[in-house]
C-alpha atoms as a PDB file:
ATOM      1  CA  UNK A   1     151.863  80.555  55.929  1.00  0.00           C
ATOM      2  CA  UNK A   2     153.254  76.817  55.940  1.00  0.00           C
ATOM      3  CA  UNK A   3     149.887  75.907  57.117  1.00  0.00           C
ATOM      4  CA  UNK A   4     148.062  77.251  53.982  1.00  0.00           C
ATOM      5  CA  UNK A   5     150.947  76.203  51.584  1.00  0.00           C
ATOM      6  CA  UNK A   6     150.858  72.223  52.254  1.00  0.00           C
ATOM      7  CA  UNK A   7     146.655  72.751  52.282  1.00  0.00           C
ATOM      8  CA  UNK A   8     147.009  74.406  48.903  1.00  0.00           C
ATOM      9  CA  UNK A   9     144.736  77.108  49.717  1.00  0.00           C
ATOM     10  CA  UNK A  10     142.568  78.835  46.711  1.00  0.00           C
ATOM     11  CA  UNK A  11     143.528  82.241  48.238  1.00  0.00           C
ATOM     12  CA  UNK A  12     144.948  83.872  51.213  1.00  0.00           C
ATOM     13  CA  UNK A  13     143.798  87.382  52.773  1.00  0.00           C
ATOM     14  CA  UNK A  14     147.095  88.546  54.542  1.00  0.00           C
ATOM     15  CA  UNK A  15     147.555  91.657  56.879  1.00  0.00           C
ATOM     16  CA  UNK A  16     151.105  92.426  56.545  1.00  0.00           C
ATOM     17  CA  UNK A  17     152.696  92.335  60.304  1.00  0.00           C
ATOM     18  CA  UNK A  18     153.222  96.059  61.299  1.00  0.00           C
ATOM     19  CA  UNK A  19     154.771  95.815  65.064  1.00  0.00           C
ATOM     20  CA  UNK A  20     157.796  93.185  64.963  1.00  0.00           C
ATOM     21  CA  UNK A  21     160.802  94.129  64.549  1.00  0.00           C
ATOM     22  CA  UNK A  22     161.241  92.706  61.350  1.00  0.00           C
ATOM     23  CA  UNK A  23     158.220  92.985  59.768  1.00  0.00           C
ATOM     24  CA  UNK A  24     158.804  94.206  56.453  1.00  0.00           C
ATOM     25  CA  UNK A  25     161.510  91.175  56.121  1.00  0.00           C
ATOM     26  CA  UNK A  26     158.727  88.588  57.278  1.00  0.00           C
ATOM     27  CA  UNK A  27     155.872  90.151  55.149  1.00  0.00           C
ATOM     28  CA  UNK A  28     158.248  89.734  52.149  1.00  0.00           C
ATOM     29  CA  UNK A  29     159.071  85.930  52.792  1.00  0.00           C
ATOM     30  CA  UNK A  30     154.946  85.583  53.340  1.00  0.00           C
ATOM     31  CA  UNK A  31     154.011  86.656  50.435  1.00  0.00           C
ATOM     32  CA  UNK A  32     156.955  85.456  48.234  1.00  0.00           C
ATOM     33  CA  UNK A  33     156.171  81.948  49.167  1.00  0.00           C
ATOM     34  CA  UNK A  34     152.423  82.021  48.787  1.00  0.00           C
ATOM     35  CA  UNK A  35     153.161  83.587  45.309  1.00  0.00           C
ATOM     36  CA  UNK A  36     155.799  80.798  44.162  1.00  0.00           C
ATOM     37  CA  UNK A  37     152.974  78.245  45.251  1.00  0.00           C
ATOM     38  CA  UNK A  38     150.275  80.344  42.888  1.00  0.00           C
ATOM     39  CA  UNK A  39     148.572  81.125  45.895  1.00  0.00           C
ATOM     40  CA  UNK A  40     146.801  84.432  45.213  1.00  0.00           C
ATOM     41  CA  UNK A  41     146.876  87.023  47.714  1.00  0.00           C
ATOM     42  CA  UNK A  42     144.656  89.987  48.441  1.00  0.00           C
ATOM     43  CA  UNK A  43     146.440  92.362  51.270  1.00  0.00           C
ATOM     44  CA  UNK A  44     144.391  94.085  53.526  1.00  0.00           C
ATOM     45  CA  UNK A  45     144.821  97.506  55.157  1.00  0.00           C
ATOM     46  CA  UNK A  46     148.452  97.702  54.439  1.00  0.00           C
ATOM     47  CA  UNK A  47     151.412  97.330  51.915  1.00  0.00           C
ATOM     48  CA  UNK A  48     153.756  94.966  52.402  1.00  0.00           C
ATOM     49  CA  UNK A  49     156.713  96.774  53.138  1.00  0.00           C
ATOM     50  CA  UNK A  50     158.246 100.437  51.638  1.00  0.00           C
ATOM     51  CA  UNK A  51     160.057  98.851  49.101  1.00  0.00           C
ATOM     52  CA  UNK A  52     158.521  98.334  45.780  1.00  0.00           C
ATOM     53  CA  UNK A  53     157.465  94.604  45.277  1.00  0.00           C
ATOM     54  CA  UNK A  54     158.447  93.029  42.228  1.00  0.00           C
ATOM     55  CA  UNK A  55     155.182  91.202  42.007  1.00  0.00           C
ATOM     56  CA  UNK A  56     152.420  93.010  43.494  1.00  0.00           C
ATOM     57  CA  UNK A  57     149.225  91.768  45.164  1.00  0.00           C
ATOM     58  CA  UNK A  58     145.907  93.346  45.133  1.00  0.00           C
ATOM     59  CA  UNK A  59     145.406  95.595  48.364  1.00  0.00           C
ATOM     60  CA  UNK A  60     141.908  96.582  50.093  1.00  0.00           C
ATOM     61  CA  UNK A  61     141.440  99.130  52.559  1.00  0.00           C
ATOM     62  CA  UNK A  62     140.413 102.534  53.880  1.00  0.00           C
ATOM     63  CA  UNK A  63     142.126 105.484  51.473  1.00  0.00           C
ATOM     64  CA  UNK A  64     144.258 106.858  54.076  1.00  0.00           C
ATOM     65  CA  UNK A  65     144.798 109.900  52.121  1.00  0.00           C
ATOM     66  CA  UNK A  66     141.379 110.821  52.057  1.00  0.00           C
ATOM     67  CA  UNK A  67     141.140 110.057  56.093  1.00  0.00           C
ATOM     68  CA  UNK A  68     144.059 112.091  57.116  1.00  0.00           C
ATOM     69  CA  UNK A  69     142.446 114.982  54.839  1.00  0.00           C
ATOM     70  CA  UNK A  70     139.073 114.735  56.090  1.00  0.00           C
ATOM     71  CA  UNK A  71     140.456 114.694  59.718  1.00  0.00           C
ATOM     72  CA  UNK A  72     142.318 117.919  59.347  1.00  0.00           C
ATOM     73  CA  UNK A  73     140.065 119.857  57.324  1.00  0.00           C
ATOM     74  CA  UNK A  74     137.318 119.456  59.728  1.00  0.00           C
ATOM     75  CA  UNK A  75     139.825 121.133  62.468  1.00  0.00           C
ATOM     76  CA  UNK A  76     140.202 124.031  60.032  1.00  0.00           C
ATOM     77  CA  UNK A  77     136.770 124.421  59.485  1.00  0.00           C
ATOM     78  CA  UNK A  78     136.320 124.746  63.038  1.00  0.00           C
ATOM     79  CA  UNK A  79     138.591 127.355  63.674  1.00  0.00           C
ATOM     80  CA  UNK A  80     141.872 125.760  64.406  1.00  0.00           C
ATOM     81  CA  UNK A  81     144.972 127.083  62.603  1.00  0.00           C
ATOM     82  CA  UNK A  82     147.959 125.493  64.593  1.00  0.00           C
ATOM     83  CA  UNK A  83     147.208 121.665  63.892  1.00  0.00           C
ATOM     84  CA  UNK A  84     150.221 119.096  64.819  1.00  0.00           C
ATOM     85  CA  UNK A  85     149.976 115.317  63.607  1.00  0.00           C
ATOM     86  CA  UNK A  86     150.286 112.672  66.283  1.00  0.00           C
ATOM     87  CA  UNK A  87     152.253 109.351  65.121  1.00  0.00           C
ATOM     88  CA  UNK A  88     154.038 106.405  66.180  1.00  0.00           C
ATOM     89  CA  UNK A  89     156.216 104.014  64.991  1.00  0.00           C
ATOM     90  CA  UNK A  90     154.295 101.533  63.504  1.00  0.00           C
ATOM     91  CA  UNK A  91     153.362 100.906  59.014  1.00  0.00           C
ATOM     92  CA  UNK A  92     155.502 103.405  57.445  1.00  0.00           C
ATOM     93  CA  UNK A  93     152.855 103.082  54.410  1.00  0.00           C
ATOM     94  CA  UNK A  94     149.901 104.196  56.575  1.00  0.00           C
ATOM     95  CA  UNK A  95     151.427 106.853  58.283  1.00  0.00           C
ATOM     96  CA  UNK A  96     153.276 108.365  55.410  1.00  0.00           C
ATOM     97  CA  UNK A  97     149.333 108.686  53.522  1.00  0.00           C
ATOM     98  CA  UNK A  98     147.445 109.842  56.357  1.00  0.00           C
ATOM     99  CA  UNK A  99     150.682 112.331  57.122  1.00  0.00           C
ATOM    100  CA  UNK A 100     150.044 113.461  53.830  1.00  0.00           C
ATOM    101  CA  UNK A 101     146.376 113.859  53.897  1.00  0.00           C
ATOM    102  CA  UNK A 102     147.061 116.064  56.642  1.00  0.00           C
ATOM    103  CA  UNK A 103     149.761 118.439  54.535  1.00  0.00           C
ATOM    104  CA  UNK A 104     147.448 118.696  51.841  1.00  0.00           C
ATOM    105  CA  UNK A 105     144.214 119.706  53.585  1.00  0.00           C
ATOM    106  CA  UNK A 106     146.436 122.325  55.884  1.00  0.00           C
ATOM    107  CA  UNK A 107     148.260 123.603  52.096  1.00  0.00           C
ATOM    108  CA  UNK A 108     144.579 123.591  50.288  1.00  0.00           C
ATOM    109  CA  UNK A 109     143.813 126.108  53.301  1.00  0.00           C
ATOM    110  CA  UNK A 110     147.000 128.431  53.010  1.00  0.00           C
ATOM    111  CA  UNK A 111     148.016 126.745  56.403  1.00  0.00           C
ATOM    112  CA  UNK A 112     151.660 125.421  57.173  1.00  0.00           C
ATOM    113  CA  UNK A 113     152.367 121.750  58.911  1.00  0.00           C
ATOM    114  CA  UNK A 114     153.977 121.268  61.765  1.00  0.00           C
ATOM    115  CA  UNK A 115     155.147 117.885  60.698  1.00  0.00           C
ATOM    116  CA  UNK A 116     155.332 114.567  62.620  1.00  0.00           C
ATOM    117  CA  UNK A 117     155.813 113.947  66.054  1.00  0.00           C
ATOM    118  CA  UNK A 118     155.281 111.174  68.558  1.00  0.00           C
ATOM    119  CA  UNK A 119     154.128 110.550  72.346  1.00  0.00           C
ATOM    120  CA  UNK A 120     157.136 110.397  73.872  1.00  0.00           C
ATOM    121  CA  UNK A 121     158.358 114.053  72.311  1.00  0.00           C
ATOM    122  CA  UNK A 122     154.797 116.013  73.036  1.00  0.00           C
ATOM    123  CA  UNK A 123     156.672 118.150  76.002  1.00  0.00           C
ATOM    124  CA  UNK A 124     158.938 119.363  73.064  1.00  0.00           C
ATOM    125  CA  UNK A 125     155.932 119.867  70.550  1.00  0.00           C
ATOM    126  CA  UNK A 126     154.885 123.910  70.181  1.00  0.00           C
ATOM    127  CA  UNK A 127     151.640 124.820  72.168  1.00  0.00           C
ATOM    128  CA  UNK A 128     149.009 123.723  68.973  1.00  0.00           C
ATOM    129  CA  UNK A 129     145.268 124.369  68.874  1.00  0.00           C
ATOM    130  CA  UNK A 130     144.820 120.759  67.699  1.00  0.00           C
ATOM    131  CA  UNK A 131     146.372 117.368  66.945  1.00  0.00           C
ATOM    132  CA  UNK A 132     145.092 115.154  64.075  1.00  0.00           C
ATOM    133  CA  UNK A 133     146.425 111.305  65.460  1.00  0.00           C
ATOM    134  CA  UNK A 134     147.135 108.780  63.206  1.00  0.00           C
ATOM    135  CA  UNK A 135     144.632 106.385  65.017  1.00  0.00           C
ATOM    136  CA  UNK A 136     142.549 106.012  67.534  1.00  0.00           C
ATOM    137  CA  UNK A 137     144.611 104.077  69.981  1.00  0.00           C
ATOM    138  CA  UNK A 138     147.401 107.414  69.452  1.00  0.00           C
ATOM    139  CA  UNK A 139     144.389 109.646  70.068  1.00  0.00           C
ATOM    140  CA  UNK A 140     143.358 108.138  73.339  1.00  0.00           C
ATOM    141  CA  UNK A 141     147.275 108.015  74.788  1.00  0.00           C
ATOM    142  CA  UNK A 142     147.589 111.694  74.058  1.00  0.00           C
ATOM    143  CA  UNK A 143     144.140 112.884  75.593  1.00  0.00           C
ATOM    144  CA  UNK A 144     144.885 111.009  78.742  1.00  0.00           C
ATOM    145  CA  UNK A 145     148.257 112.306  78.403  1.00  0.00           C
ATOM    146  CA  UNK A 146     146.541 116.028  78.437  1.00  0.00           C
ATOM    147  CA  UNK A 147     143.733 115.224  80.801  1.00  0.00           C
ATOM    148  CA  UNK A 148     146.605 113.918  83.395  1.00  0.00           C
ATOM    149  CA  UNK A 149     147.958 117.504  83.053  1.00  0.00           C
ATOM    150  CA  UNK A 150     144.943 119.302  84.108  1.00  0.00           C
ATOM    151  CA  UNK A 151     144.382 119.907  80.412  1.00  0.00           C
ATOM    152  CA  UNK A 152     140.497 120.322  79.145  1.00  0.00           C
ATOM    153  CA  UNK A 153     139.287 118.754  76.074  1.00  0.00           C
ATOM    154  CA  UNK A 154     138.206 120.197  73.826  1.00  0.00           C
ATOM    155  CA  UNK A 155     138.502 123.871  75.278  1.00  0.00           C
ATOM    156  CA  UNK A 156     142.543 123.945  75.750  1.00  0.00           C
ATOM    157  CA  UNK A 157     142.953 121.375  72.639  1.00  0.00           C
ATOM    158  CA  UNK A 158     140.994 119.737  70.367  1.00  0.00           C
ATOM    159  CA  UNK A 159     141.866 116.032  69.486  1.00  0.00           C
ATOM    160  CA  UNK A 160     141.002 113.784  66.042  1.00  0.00           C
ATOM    161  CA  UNK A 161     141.854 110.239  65.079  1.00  0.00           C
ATOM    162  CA  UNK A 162     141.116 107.664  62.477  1.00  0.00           C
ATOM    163  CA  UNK A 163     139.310 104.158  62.576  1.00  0.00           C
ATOM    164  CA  UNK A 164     136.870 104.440  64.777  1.00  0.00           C
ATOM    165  CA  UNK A 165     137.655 101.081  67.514  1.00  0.00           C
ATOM    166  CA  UNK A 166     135.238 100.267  69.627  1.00  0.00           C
ATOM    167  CA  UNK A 167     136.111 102.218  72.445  1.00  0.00           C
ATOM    168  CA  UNK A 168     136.222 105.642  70.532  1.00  0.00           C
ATOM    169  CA  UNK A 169     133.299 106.484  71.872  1.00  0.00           C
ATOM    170  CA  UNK A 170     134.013 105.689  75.568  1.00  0.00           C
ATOM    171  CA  UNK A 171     136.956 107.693  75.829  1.00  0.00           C
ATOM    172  CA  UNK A 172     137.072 109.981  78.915  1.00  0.00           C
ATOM    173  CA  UNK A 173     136.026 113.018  76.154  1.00  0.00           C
ATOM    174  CA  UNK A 174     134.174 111.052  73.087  1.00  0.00           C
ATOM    175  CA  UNK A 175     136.425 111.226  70.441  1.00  0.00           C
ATOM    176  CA  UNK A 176     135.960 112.194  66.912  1.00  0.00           C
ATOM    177  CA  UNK A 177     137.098 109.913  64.107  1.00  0.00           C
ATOM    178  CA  UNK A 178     137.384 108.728  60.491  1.00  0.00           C
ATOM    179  CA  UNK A 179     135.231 105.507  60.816  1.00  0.00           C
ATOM    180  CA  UNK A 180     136.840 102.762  58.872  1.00  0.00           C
ATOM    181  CA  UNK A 181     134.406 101.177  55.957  1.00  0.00           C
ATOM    182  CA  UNK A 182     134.737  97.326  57.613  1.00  0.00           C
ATOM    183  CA  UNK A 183     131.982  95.517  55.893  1.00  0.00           C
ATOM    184  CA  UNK A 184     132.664  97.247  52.859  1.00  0.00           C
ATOM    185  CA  UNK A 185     136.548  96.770  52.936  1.00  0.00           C
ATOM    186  CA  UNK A 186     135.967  92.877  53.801  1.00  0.00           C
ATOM    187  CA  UNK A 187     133.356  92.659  50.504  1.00  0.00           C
ATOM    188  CA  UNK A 188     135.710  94.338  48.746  1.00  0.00           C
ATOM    189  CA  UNK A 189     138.573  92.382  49.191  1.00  0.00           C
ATOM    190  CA  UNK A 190     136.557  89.053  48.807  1.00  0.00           C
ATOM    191  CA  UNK A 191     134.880  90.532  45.568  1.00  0.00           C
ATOM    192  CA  UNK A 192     139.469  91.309  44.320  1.00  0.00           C
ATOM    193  CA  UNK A 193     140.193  87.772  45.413  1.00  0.00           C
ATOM    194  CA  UNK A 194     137.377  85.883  43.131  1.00  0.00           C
ATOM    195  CA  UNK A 195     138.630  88.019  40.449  1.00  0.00           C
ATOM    196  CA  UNK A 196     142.123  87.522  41.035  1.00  0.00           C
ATOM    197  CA  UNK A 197     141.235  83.713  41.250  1.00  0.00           C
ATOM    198  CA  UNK A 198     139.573  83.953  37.971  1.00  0.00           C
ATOM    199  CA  UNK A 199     141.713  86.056  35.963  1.00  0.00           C
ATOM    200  CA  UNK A 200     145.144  85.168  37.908  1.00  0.00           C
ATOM    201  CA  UNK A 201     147.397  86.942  35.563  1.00  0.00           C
ATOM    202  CA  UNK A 202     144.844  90.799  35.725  1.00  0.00           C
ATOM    203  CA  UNK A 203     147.421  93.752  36.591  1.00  0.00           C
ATOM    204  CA  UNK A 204     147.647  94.414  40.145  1.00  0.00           C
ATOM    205  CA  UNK A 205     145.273  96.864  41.595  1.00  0.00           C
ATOM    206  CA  UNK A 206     144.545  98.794  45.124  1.00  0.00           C
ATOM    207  CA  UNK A 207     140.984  99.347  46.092  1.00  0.00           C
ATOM    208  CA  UNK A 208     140.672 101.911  48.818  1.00  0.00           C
ATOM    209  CA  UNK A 209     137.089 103.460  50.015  1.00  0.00           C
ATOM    210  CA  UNK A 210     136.987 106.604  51.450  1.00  0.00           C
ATOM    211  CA  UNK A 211     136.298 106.816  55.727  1.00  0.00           C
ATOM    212  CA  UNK A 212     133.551 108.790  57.004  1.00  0.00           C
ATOM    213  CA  UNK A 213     134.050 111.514  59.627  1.00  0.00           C
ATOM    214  CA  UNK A 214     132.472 111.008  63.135  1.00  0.00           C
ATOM    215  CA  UNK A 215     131.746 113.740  65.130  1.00  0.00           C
ATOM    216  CA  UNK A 216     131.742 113.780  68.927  1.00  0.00           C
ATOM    217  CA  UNK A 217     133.270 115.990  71.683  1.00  0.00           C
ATOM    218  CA  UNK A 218     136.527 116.297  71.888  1.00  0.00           C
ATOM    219  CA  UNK A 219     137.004 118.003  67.996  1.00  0.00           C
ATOM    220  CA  UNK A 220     135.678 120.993  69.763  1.00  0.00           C
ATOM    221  CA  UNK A 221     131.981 120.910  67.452  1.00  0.00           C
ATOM    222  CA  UNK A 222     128.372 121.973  68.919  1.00  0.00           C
ATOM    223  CA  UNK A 223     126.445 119.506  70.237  1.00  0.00           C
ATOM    224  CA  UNK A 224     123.818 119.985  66.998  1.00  0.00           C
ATOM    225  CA  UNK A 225     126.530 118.684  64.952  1.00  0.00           C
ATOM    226  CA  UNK A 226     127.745 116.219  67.501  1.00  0.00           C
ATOM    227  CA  UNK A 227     124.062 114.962  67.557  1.00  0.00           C
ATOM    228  CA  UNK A 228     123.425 115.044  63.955  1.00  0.00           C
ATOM    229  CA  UNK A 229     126.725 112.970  63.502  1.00  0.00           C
ATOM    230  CA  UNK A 230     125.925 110.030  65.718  1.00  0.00           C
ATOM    231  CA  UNK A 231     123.056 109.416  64.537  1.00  0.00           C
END
């Protein structure tokens, strides 16, 4: 942040930190400073923090809503009925909107969530049909998790996350996802931050594109779908 302050950047693209262990206190000082220097700021993937920001900056990044949603409903449509959500302690922000996503495509069904839970409590979690993950990297810890139990995915449980990394696909079971929009995300925000440099005083906005579902094994779908998906 110093760095770009004394060079007097045009603009900065900032991903708030989401791991330390005072990240919401550092993301505030960030973008504080690059806003008392007039330094415009488009956020990407992530508020700042949970507490409302005096000054806002413009945000890009996948509707996390819309992927928890999508996630779930896909389980329902495929049968399940007991479907858990899989978290972690990580952006409040992003899991509180894909959390909800989830409790709104379960509710929109007549179904009832089983709420939140992380890694480290799944041998207190209720047997479930399903678990809807709040990423990828979640998704993959809890399949080998059930794999090292002599579990069988998808026939004893079927397993969804959101993002769609690299290695997704080379999970021990393939593992269906909400593919994150990249290229279109990264135009995005460079199409908010020429605007914001241009019209610096514009009300704040968000711009969040919708993620598109991924099939492959381990939701539990036929291998037509799983084929027509990957391609």
């Amino acid at each position: 942040c110093q760095r770009y302050l004394s060079r007097n950047g045009s603009g900065v693209f900032f991903a708030p930190l989401e791991y330390e262990s005072e990240a919401e206190k550092t993301n505030r000082r960030i973008v504080s400073a690059l806003h008392a220097a007039g330094i415009p700021v488009v956020l990407l993937d992530r508020c700042c923090s949970r507490i409302p920001e005096r000054k806002r900056s413009d945000l890009v990044g996948i509707n996390n809503r819309q992927a928890g949603y999508a996630a779930t409903e896909h389980l329902v449509k495929h049968g399940c009925r007991r479907i858990g959500f899989m978290g972690y302690h990580g952006a409040p922000s992003t899991i509180a909107e894909r959390m909800a996503g989830y409790e709104e495509a379960l509710r929109e069904h007549s179904l009832r969530p089983v709420g939140h839970s992380e890694l480290e409590n799944i041998r207190d979690y209720p047997a479930l049909e399903a678990f809807v993950c709040v990423n990828d990297r979640v998704a993959g810890q809890l399949m080998h998790t059930f794999l090292a139990r002599g579990m069988k995915i998808p026939d004893d449980v079927r397993i969804v996350g959101i993002d769609d990394v690299a290695y997704a696909s080379l999970l021990p079971v393939p593992l269906t996802t909400v593919r994150q929009p990249t290229r279109e995300i990264g135009e995005a925000a460079l199409r908010a931050m020429l605007e914001r440099i241009h019209s610096p005083l514009q009300p704040a906005r968000e711009i969040l594109l919708d993620g598109e579902l991924v099939i492959r094994r381990s939701c539990g779908a036929d291998e037509r779908e799983v084929d027509r998906s990957s391609e």
